[in-house]
N, C-alpha and C. Protein backbone atom coordinates (compact mmCIF):
# COMPACT_ATOMS: atom_id res chain seq x y z
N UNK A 1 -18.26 1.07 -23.14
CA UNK A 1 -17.49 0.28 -22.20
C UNK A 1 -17.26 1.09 -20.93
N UNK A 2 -17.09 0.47 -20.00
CA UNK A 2 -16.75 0.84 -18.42
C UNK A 2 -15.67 0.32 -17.78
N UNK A 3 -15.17 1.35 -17.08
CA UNK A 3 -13.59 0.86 -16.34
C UNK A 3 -14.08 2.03 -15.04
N UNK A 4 -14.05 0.63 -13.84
CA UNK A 4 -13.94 1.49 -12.59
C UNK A 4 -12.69 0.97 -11.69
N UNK A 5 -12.34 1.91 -11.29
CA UNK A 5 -10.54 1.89 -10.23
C UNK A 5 -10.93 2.61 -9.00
N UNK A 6 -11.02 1.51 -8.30
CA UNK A 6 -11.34 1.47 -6.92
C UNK A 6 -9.87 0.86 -5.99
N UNK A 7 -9.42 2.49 -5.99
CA UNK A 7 -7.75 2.05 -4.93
C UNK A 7 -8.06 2.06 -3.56
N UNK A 8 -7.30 2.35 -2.54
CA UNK A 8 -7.41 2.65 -1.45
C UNK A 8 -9.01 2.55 -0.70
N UNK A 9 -9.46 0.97 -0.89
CA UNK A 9 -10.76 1.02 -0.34
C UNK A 9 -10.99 0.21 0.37
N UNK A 10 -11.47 0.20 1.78
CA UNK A 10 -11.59 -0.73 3.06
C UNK A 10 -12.59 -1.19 2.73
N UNK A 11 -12.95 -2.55 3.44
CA UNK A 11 -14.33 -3.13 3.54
C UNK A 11 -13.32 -3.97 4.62
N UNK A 12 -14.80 -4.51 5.53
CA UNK A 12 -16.04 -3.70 5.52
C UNK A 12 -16.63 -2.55 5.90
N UNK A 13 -17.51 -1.93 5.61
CA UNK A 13 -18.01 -0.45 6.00
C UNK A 13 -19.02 -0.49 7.12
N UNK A 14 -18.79 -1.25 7.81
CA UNK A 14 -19.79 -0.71 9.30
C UNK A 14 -20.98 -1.65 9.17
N UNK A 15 -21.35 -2.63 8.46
CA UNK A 15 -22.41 -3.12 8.17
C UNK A 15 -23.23 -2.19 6.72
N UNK A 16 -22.95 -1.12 6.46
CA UNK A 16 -23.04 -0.43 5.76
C UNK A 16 -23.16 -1.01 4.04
N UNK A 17 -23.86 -0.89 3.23
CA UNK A 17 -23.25 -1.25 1.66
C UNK A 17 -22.07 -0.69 0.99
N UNK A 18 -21.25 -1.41 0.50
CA UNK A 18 -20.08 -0.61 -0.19
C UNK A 18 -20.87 0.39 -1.16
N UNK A 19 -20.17 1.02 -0.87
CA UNK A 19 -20.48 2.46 -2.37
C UNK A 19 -19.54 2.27 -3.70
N UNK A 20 -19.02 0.95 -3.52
CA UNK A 20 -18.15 1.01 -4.78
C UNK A 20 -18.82 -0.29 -5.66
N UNK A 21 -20.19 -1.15 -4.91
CA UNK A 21 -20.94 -1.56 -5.88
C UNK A 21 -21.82 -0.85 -6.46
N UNK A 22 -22.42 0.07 -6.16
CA UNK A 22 -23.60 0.76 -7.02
C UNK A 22 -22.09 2.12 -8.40
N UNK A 23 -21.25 2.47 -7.85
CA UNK A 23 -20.15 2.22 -8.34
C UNK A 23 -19.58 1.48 -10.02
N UNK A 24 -19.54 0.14 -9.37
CA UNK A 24 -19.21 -0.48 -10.42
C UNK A 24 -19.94 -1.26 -11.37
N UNK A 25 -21.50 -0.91 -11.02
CA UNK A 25 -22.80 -1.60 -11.54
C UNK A 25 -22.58 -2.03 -12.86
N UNK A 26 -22.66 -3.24 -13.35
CA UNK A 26 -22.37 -3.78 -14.68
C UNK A 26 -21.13 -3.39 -15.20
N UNK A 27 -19.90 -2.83 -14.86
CA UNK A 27 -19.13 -2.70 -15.29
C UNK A 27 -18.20 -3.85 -15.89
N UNK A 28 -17.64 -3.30 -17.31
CA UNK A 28 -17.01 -4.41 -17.79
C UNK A 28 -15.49 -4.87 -17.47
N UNK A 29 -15.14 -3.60 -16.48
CA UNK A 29 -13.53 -4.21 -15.77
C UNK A 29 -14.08 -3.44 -14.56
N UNK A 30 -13.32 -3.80 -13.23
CA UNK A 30 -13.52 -3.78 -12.15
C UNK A 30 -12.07 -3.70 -11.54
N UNK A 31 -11.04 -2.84 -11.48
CA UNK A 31 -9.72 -2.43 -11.03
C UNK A 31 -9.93 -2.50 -9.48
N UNK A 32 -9.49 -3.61 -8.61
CA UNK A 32 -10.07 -2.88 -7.77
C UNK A 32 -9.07 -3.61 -6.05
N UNK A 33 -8.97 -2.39 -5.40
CA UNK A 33 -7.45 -2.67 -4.23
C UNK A 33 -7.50 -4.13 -3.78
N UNK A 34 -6.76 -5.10 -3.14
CA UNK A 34 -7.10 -6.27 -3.08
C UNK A 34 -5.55 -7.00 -2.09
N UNK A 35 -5.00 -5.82 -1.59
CA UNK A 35 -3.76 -5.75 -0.82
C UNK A 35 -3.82 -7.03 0.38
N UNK A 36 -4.82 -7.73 1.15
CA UNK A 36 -5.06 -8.43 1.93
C UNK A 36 -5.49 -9.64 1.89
N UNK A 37 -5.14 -10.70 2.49
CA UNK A 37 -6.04 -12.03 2.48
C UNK A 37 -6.59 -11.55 3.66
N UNK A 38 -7.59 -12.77 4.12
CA UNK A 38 -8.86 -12.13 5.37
C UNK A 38 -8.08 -12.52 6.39
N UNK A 39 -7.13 -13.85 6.35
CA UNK A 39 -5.99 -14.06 7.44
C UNK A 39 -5.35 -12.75 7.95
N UNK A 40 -4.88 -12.07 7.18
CA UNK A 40 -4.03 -10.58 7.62
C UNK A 40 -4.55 -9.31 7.45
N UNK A 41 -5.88 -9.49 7.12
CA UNK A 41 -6.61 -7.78 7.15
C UNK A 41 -6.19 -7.25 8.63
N UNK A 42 -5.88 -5.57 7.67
CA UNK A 42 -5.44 -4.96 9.12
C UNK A 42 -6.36 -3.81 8.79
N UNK A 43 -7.98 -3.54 9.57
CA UNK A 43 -8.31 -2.65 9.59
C UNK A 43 -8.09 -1.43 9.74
N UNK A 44 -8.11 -0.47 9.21
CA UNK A 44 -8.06 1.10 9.13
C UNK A 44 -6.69 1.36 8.38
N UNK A 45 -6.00 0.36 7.90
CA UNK A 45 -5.15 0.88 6.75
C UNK A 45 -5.52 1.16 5.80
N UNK A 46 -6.69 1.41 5.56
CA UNK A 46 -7.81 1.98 3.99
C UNK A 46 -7.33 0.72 3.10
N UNK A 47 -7.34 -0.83 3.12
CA UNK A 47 -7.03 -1.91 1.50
C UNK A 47 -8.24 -2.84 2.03
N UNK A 48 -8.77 -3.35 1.14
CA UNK A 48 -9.51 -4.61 0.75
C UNK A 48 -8.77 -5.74 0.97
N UNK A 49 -9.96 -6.83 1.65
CA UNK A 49 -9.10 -8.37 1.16
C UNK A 49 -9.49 -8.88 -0.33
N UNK A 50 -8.93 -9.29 -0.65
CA UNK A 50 -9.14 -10.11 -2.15
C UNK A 50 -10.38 -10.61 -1.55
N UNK A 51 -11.07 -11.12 -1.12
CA UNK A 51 -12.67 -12.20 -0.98
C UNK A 51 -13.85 -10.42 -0.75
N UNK A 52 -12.79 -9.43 -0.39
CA UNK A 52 -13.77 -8.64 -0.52
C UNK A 52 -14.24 -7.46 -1.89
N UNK A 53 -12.73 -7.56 -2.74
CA UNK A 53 -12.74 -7.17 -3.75
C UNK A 53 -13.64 -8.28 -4.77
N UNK A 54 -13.69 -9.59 -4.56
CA UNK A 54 -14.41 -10.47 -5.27
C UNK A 54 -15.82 -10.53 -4.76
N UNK A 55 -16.16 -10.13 -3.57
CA UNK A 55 -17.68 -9.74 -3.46
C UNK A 55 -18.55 -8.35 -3.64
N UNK A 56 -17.73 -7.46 -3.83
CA UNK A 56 -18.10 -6.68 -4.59
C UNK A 56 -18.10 -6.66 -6.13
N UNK A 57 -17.51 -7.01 -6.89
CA UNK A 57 -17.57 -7.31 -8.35
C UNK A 57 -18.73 -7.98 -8.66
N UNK A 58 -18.90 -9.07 -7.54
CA UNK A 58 -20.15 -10.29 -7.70
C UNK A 58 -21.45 -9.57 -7.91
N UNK A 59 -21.27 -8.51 -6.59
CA UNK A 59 -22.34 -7.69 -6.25
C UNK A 59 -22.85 -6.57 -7.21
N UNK A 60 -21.92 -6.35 -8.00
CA UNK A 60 -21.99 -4.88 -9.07
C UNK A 60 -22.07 -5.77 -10.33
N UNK A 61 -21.90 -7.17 -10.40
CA UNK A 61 -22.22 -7.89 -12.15
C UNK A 61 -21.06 -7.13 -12.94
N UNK A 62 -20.05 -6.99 -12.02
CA UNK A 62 -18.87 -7.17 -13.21
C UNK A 62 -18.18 -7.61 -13.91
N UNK A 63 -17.64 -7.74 -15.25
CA UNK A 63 -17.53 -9.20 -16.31
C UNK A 63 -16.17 -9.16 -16.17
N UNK A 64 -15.04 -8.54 -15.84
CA UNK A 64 -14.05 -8.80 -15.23
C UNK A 64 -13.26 -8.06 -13.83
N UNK A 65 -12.81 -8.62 -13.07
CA UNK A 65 -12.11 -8.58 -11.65
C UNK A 65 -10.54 -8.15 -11.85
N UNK A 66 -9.92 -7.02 -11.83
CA UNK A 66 -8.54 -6.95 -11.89
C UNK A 66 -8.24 -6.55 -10.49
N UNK A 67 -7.04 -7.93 -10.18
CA UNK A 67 -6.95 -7.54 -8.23
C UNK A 67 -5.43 -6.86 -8.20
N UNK A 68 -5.31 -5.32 -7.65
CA UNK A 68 -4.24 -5.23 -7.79
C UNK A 68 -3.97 -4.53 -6.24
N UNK A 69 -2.83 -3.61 -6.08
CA UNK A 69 -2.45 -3.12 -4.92
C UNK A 69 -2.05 -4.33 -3.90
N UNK A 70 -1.14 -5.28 -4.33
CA UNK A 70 -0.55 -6.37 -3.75
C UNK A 70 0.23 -6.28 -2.71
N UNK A 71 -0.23 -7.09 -1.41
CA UNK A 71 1.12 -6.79 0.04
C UNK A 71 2.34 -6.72 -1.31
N UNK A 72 3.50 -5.66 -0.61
CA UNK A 72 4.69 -6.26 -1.84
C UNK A 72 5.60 -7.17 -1.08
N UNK A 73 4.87 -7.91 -0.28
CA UNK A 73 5.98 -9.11 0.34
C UNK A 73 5.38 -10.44 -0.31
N UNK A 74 4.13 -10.31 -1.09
CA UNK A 74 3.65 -11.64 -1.74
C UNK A 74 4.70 -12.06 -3.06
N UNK A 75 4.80 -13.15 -3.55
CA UNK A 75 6.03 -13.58 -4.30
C UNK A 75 5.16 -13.63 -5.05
N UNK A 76 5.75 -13.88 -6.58
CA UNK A 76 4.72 -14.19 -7.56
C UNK A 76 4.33 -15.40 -7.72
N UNK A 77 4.74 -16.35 -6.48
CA UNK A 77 4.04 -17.79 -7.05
C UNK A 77 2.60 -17.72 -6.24
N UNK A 78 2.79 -16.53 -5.08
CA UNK A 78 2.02 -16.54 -4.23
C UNK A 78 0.51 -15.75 -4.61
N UNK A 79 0.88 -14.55 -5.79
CA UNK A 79 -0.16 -14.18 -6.44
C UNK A 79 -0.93 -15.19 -7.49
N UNK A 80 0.04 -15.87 -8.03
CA UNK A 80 -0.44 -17.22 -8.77
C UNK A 80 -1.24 -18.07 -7.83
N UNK A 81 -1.41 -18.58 -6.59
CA UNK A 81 -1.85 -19.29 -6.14
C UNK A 81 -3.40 -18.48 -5.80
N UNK A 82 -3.14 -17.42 -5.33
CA UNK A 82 -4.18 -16.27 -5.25
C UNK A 82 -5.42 -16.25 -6.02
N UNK A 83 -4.47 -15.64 -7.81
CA UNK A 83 -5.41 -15.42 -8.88
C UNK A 83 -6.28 -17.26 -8.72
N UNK A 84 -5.33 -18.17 -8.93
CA UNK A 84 -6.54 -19.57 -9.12
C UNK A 84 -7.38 -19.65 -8.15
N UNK A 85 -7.34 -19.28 -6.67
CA UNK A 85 -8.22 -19.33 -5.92
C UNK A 85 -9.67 -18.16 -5.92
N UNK A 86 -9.20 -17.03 -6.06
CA UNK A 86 -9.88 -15.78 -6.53
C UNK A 86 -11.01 -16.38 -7.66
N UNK A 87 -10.56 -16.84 -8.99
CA UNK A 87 -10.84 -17.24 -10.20
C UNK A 87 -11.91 -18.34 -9.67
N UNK A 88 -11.40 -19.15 -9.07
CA UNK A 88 -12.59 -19.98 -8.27
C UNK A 88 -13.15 -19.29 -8.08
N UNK A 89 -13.68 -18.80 -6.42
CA UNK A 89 -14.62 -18.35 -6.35
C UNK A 89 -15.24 -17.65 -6.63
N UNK A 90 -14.55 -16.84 -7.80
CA UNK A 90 -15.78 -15.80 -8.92
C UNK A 90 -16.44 -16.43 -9.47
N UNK A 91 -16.19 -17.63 -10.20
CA UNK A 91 -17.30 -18.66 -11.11
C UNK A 91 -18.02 -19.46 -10.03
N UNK A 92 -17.85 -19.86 -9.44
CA UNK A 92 -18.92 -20.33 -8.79
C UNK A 92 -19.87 -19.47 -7.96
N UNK A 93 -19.26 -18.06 -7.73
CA UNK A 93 -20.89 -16.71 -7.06
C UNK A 93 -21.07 -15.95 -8.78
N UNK A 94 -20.26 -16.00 -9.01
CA UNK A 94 -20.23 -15.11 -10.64
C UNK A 94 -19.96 -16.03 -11.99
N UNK A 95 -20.35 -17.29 -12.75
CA UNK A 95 -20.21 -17.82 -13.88
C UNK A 95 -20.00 -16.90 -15.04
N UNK A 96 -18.62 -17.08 -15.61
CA UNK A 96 -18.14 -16.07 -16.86
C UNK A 96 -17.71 -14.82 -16.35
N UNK A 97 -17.30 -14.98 -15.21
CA UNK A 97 -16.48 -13.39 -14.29
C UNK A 97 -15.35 -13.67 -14.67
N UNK A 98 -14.25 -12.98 -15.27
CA UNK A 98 -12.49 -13.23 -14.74
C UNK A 98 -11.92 -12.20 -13.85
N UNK A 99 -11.15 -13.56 -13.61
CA UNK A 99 -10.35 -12.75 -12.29
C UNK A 99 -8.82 -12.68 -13.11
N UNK A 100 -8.16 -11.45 -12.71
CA UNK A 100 -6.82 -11.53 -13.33
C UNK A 100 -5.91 -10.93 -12.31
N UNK A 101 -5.16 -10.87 -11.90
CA UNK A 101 -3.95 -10.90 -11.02
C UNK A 101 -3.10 -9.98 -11.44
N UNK A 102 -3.08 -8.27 -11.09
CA UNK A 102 -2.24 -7.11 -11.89
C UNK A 102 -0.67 -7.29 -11.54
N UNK A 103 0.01 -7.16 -12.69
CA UNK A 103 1.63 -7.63 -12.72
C UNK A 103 1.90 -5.85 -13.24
N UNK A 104 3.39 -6.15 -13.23
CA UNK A 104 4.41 -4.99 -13.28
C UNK A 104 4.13 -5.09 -15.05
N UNK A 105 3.88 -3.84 -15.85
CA UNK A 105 3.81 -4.45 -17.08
C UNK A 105 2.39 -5.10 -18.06
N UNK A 106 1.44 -5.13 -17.20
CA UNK A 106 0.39 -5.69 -17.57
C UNK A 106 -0.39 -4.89 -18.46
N UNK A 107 -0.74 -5.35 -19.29
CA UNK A 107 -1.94 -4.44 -20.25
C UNK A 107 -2.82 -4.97 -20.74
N UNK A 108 -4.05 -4.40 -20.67
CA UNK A 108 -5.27 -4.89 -20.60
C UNK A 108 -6.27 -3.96 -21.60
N UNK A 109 -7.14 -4.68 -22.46
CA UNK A 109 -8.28 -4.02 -23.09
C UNK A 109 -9.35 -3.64 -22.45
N UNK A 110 -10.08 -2.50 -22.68
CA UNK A 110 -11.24 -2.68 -22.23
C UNK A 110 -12.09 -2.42 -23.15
C-alpha cells in the first residue's frame, strides 16, 4: 500500500508538470493541500485549489483523494458542499476515485 502527503503545495508550476504526480503514481491515498477554491487562489502562499488537488490525483491514478489544509474560515456545511462537488468531478475524470473531506478527528485506513 501507498500513502502520499503532499502539504504546502502550489499549482500551478509555471506551465511546468507537477512533481507531485509522478509522486503519487498509482497511489492508493493521495493526502493532499487543498486550502483554496480557484475563486480565491492567492498565488505564492505555497496551497492548492481543491480542482487542483483533484487534477493531480486524476493525473497520478489515485484510488483515493483526501482534501485537507482547509481556509479555517470555511464552515463545515461549506466543506460538505465542497467534498460533493470535488466527489463529482473525480468520477466523472476518475470513475471509482473517492474524494473525502479531512475533519478534526478523522481516521482513515490505508
Amino acid at each position: 500500500r501507498s500513502l502520499v502527503y503532499a502539504t504546502d503545495t502550489e499549482d500551478p508550476f509555471s506551465g511546468r508538470t507537477n512533481p507531485v504526480i509522478a509522486l503519487a503514481k498509482d497511489a492508493d491515498m493521495l493526502i493532499h493541500d487543498a486550502q483554496f477554491l480557484d475563486s480565491d487562489f492567492k498565488p505564492t502562499w505555497g496551497h492548492s485549489t481543491i480542482h487542483s488537488a483533484i487534477d493531480v490525483a486524476v493525473k497520478a491514478g489515485a484510488k483515493k483523494l483526501v482534501l485537507y489544509h482547509h481556509d479555517p474560515d470555511r464552515s463545515d456545511d461549506a466543506l460538505d458542499r465542497i467534498g460533493k462537488q470535488a466527489q463529482a468531478e473525480a468520477q466523472e475524470r476518475a470513475p471509482g476515485m473517492q474524494v473525502v473531506v479531512a475533519r478534526e478527528g478523522l481516521e482513515l485506513a490505508v
